[in-house]
C-alpha atoms as a PDB file:
ATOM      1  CA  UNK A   1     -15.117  12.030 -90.356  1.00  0.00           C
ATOM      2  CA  UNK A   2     -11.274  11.107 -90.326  1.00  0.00           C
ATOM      3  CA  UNK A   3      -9.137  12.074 -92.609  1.00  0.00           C
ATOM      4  CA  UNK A   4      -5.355  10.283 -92.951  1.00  0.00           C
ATOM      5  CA  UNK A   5      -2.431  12.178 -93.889  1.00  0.00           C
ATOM      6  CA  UNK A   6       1.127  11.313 -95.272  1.00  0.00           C
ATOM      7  CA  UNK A   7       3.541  13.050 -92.890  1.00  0.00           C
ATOM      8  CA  UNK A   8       4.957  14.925 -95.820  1.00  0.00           C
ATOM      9  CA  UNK A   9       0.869  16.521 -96.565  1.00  0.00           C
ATOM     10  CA  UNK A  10       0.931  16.587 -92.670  1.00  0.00           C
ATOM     11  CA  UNK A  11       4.024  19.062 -92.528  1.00  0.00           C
ATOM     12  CA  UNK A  12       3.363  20.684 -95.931  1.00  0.00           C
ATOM     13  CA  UNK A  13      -0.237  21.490 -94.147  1.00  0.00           C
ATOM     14  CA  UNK A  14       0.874  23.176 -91.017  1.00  0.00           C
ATOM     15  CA  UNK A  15       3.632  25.222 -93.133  1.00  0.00           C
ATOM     16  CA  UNK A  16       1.077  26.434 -94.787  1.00  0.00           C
ATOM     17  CA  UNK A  17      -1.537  27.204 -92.138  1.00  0.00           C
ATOM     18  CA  UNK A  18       1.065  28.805 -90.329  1.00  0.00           C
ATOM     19  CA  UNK A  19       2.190  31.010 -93.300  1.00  0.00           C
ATOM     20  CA  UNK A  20      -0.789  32.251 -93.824  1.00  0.00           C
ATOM     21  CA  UNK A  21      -0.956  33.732 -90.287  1.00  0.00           C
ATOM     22  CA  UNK A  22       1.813  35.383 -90.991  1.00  0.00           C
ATOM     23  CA  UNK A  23       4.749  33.091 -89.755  1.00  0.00           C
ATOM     24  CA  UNK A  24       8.125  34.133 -91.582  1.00  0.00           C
ATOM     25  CA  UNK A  25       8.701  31.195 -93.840  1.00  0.00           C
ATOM     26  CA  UNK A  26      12.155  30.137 -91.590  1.00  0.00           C
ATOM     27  CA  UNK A  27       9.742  29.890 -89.011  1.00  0.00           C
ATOM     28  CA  UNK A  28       6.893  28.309 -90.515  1.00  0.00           C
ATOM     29  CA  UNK A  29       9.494  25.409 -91.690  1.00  0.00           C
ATOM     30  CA  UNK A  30      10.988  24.789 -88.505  1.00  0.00           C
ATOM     31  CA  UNK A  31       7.187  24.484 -86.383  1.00  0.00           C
ATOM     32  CA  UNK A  32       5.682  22.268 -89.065  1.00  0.00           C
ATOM     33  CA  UNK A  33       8.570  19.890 -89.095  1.00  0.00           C
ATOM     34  CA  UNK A  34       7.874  19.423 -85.299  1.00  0.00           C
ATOM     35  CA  UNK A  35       4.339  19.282 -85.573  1.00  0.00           C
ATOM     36  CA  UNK A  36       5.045  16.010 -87.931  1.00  0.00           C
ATOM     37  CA  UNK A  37       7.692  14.573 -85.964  1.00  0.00           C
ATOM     38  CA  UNK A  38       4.995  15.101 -82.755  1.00  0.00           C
ATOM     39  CA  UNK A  39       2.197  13.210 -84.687  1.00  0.00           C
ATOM     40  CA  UNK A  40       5.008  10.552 -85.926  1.00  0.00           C
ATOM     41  CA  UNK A  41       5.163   9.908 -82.431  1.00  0.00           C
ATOM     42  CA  UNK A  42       1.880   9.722 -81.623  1.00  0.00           C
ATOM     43  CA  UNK A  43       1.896  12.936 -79.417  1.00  0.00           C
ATOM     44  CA  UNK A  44      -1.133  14.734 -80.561  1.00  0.00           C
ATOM     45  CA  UNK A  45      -0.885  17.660 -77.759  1.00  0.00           C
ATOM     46  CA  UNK A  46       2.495  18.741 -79.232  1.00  0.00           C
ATOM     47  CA  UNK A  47       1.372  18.051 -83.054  1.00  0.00           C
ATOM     48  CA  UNK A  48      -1.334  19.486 -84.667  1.00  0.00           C
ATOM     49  CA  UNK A  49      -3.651  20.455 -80.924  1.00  0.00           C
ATOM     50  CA  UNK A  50      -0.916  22.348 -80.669  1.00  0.00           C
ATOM     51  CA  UNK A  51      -0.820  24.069 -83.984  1.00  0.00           C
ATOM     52  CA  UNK A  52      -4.145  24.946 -83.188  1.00  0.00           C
ATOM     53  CA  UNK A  53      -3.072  26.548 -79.536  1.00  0.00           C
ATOM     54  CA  UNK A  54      -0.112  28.473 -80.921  1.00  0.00           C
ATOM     55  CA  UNK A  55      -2.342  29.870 -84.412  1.00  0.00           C
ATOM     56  CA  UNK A  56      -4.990  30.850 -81.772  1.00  0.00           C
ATOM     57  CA  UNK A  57      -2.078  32.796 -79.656  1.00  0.00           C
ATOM     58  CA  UNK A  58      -0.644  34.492 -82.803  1.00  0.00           C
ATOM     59  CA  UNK A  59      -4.001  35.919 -83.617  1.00  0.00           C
ATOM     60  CA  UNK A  60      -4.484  37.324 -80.090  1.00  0.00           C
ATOM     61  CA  UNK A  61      -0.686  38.567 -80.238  1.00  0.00           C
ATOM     62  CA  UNK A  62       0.555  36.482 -77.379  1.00  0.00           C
ATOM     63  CA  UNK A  63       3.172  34.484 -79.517  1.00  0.00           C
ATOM     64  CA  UNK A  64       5.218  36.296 -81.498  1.00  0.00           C
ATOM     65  CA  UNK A  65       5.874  34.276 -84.655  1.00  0.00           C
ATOM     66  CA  UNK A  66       8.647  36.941 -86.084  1.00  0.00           C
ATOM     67  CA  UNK A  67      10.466  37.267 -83.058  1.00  0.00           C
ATOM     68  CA  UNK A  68      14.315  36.663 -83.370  1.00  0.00           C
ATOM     69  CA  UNK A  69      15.651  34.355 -81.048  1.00  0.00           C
ATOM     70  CA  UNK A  70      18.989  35.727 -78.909  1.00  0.00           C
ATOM     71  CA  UNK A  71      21.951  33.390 -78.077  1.00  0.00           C
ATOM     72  CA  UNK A  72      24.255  34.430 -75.310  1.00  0.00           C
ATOM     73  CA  UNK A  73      26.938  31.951 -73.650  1.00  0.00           C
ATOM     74  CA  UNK A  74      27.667  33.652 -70.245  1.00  0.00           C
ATOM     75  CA  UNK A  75      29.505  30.367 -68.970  1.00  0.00           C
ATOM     76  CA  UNK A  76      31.782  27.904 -70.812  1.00  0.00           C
ATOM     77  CA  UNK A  77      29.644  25.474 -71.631  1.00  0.00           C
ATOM     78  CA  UNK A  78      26.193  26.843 -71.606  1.00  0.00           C
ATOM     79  CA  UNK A  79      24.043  28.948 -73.707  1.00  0.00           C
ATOM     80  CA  UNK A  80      21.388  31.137 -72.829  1.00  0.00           C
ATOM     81  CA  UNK A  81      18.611  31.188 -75.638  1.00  0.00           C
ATOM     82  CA  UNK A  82      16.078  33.745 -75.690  1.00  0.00           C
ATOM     83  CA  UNK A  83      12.981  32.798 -77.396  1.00  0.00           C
ATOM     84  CA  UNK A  84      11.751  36.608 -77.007  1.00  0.00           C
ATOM     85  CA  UNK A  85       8.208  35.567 -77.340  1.00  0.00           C
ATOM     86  CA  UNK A  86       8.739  33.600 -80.228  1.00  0.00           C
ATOM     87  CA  UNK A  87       8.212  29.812 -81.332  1.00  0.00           C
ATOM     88  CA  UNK A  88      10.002  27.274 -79.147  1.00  0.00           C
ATOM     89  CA  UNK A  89      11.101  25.463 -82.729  1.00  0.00           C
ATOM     90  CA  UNK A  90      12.232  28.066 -84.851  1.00  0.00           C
ATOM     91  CA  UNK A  91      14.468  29.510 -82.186  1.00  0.00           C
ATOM     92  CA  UNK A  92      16.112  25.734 -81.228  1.00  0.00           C
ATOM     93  CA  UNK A  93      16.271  25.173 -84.872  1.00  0.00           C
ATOM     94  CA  UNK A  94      18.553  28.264 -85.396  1.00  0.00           C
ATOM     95  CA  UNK A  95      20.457  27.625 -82.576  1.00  0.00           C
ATOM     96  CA  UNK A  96      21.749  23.907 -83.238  1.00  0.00           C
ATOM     97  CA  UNK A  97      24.499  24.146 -85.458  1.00  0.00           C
ATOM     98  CA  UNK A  98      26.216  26.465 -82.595  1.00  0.00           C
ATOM     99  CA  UNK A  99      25.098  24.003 -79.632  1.00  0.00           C
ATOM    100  CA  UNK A 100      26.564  20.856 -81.236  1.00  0.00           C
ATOM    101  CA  UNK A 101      29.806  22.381 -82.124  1.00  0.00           C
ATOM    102  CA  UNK A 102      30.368  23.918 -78.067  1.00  0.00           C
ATOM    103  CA  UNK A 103      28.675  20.418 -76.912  1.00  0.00           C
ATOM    104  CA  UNK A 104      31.627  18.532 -79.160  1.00  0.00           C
ATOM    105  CA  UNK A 105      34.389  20.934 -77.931  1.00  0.00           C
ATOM    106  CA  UNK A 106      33.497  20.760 -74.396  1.00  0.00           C
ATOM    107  CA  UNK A 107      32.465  17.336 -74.060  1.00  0.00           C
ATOM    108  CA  UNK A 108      29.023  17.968 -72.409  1.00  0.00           C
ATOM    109  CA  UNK A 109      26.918  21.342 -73.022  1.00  0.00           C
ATOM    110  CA  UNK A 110      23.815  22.698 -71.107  1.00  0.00           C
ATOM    111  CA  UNK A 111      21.077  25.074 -73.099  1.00  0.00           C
ATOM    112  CA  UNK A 112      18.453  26.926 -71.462  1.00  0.00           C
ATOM    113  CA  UNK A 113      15.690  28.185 -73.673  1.00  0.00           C
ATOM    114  CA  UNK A 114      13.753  31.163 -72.079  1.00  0.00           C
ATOM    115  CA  UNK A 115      10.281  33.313 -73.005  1.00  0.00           C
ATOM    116  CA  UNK A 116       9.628  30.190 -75.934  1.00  0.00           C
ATOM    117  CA  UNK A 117       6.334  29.026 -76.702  1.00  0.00           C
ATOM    118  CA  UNK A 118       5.668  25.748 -75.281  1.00  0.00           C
ATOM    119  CA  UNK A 119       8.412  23.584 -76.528  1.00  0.00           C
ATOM    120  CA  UNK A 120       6.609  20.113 -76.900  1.00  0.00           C
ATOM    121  CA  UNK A 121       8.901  17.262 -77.202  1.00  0.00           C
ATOM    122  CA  UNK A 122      11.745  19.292 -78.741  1.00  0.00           C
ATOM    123  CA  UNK A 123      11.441  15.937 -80.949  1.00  0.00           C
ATOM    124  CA  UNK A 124      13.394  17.576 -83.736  1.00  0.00           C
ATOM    125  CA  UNK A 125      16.300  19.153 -81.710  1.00  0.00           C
ATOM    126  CA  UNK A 126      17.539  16.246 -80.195  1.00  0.00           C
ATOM    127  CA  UNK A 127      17.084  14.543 -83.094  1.00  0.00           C
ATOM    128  CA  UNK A 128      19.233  17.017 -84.943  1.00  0.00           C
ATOM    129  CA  UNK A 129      22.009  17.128 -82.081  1.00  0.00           C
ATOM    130  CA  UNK A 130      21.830  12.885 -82.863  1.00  0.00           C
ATOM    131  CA  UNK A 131      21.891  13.050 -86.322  1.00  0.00           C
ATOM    132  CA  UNK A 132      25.418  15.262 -85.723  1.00  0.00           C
ATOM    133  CA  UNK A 133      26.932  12.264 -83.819  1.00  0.00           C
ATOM    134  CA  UNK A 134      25.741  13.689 -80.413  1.00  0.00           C
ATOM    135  CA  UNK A 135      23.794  12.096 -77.587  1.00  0.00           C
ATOM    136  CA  UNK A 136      21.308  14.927 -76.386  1.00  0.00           C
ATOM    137  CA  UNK A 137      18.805  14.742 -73.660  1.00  0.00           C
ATOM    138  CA  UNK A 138      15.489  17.539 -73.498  1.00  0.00           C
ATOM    139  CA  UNK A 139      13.284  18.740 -70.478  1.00  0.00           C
ATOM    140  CA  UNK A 140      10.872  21.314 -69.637  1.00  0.00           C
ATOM    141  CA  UNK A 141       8.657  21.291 -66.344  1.00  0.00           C
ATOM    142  CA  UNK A 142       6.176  19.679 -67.222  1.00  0.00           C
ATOM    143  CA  UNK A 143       5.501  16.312 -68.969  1.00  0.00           C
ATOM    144  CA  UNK A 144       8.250  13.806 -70.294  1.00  0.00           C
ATOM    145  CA  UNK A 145      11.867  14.629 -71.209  1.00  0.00           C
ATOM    146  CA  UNK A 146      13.667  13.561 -74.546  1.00  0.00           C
ATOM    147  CA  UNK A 147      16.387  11.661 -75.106  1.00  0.00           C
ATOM    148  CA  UNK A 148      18.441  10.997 -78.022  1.00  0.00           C
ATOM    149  CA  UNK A 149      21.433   8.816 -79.641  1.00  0.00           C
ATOM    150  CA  UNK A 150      23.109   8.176 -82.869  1.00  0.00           C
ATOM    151  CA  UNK A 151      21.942   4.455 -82.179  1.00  0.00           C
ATOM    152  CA  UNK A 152      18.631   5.454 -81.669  1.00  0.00           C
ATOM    153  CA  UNK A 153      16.192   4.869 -84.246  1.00  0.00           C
ATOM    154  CA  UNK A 154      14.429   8.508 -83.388  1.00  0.00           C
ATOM    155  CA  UNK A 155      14.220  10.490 -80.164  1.00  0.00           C
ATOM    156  CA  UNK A 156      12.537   8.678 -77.196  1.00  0.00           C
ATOM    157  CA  UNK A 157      10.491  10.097 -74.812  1.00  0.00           C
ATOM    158  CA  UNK A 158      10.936   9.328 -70.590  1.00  0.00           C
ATOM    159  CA  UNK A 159       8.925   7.715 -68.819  1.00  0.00           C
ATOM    160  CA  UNK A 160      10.505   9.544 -65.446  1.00  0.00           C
ATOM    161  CA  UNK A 161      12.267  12.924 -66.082  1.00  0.00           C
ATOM    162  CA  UNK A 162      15.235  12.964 -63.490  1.00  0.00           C
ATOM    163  CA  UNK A 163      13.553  17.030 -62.959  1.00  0.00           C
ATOM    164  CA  UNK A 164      14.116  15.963 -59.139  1.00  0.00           C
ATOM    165  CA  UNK A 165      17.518  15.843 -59.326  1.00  0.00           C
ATOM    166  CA  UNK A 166      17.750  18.403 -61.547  1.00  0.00           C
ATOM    167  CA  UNK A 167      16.161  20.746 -60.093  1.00  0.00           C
ATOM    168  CA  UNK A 168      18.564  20.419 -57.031  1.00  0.00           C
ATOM    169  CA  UNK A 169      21.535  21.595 -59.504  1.00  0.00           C
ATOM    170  CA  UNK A 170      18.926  23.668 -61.467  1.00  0.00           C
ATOM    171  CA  UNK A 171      16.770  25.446 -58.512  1.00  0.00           C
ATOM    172  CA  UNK A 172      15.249  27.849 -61.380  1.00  0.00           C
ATOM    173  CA  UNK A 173      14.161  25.265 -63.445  1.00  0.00           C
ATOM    174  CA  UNK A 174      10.442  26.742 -62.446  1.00  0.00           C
ATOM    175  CA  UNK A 175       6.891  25.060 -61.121  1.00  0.00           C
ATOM    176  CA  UNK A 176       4.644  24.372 -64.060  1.00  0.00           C
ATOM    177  CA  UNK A 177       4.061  25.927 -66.819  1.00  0.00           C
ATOM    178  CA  UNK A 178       2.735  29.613 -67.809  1.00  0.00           C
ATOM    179  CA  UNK A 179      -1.242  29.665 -69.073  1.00  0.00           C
ATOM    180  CA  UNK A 180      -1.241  30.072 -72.757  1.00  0.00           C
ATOM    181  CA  UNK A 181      -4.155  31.966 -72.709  1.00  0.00           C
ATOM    182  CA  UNK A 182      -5.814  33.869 -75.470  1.00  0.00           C
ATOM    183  CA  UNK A 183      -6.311  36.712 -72.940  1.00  0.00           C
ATOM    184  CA  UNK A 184      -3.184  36.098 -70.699  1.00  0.00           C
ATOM    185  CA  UNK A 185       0.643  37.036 -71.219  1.00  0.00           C
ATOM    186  CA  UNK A 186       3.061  36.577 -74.290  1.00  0.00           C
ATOM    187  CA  UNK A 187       4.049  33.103 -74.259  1.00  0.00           C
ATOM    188  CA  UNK A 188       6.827  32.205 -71.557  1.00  0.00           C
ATOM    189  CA  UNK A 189       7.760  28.908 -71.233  1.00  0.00           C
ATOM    190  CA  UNK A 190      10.953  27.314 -69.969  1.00  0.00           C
ATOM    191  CA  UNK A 191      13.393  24.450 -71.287  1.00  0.00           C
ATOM    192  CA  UNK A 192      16.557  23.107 -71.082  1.00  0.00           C
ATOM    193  CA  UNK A 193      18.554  20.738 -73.293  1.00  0.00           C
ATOM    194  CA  UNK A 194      21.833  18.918 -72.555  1.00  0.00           C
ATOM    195  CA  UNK A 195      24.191  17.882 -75.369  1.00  0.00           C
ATOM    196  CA  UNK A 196      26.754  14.779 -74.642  1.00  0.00           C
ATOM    197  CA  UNK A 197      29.422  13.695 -77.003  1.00  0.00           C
ATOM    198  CA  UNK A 198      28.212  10.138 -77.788  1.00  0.00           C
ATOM    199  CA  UNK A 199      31.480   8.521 -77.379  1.00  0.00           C
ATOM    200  CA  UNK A 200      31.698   9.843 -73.327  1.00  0.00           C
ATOM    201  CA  UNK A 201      28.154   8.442 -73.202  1.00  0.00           C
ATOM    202  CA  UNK A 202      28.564   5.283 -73.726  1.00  0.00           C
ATOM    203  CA  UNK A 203      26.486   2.372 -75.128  1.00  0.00           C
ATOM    204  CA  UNK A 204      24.089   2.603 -72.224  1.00  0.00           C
ATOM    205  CA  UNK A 205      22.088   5.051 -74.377  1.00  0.00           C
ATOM    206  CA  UNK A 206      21.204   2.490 -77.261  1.00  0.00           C
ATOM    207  CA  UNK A 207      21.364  -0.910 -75.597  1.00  0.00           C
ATOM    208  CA  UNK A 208      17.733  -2.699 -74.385  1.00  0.00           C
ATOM    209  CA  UNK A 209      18.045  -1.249 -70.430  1.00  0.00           C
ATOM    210  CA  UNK A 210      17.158   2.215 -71.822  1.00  0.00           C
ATOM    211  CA  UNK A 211      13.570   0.625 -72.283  1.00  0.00           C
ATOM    212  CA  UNK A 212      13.010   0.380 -69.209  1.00  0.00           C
ATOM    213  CA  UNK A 213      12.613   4.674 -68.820  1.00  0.00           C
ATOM    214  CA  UNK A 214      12.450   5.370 -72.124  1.00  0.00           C
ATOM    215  CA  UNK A 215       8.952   4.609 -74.388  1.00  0.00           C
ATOM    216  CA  UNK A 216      10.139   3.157 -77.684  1.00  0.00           C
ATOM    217  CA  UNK A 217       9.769   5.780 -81.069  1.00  0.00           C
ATOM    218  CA  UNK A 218       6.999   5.370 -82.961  1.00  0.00           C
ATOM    219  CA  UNK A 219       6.931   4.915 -86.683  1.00  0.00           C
ATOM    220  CA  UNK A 220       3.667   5.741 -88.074  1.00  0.00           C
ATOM    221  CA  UNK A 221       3.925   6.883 -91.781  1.00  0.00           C
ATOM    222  CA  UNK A 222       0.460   7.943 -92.256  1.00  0.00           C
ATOM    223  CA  UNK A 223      -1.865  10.214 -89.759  1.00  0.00           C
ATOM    224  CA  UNK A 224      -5.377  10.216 -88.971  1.00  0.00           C
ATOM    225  CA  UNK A 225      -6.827  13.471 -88.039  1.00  0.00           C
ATOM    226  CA  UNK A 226     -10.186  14.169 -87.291  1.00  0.00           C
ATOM    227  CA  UNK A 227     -11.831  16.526 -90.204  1.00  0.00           C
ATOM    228  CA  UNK A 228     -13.409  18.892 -87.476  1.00  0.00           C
ATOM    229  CA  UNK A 229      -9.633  19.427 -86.176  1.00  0.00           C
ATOM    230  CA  UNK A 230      -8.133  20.206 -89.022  1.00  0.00           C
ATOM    231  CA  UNK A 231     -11.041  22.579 -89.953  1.00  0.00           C
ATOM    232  CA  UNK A 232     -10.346  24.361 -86.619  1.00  0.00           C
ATOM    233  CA  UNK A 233      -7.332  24.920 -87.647  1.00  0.00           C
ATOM    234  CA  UNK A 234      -7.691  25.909 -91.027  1.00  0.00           C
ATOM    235  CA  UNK A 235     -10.508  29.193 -89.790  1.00  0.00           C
ATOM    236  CA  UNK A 236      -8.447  29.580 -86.566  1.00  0.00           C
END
């Protein structure tokens, strides 16, 4: 059986699933909003699978939903962020307003997020760096980066990460990602985000060649889930 959802049920569902294992409210907001920009995007293994994962980890104490996040800048230019265990989200969400302001003073700024849960698509971090007149682009390890624009309808995911290159500037950038297992350690995971000031980026980030390593947004208003899913999550 398949069930459809409005994206506004979607994220008013996993705020509340999430709240009542225990998330702080702050916290619950921030995941559930990227849950519903994941399934807006049609990335079901960083929407509501992985509301499922992280609901499972906070029941065997391996993510810890009430951890506070710790910024540090140790260079001009980039910020440390310190997940402590905690939700990749909630801790980029808190973090933002600070980001965009160093990534407009110094032109270009680099964030490292450490000891997160897995990040996902950081869908609603870029978007929020874009929606401040920024251009941002978003990486972990694993699986596609992010890239955002003022221009840009919605954040865009890559078809090709540039993590080669990267990781010759970044050589701990890392090898995969950690196991989040039930039985394994506290979450762990890695990421890194770069803000841009839109203007030094240029109109290469909104004009039709972007398409060509970037997979359009998606747009989908309503979501179809199956019921056994969202039942799993519900008892999880």
């Amino acid at each position: 059986m398949t069930e459809f959802l409005s994206l506004a049920d979607l994220r008013a569902f996993a705020r509340d699933c999430l709240t009542r294992a225990n998330a702080p409210r702050r916290v619950a907001n921030a995941v559930a909003a990227e849950i519903a920009a994941a399934e807006a995007a049609g990335e079901r293994q960083h929407g509501m699978e992985a509301l499922l994962r992280d609901i499972r980890l906070m029941r065997y104490g391996r993510l810890d939903a009430a951890a506070q996040a710790e910024m540090s800048q140790p260079r001009a230019g980039f910020v440390r962020l310190d997940a402590r265990h905690g939700f990749a989200a909630a801790a980029l969400s808190g973090a933002m307003t600070v980001f965009a302001e160093l990534t407009r003073t110094q032109g270009i700024a680099l964030l490292r997020l450490d000891h997160a849960s897995d990040p996902g698509g950081m869908i609603r971090a870029t978007a929020a760096l874009a929606e401040r007149g920024l251009a941002a682009l978003a990486f972990g390890p694993e699986g596609p980066g992010r890239l955002a624009h003022p221009d840009l309808a919605a954040p865009a995911a890559l078809h090709h990460p540039p993590r080669a290159a990267l990781r010759l500037l970044l050589p701990d950038i890392g090898l995969g990602q950690p196991a989040d297992s039930p039985l394994g350690e506290m979450v762990g995971h890695v990421a890194w985000l770069v803000g841009l000031d839109a203007e030094l980026a240029g109109d290469s980030f909104a004009t039709a060649e972007i398409w060509d390593i970037a997979i359009p947004p998606a747009t989908a208003a309503s979501i179809a889930c199956s019921a056994e899913l969202l039942e799993q999550i519900v008892t999880a």
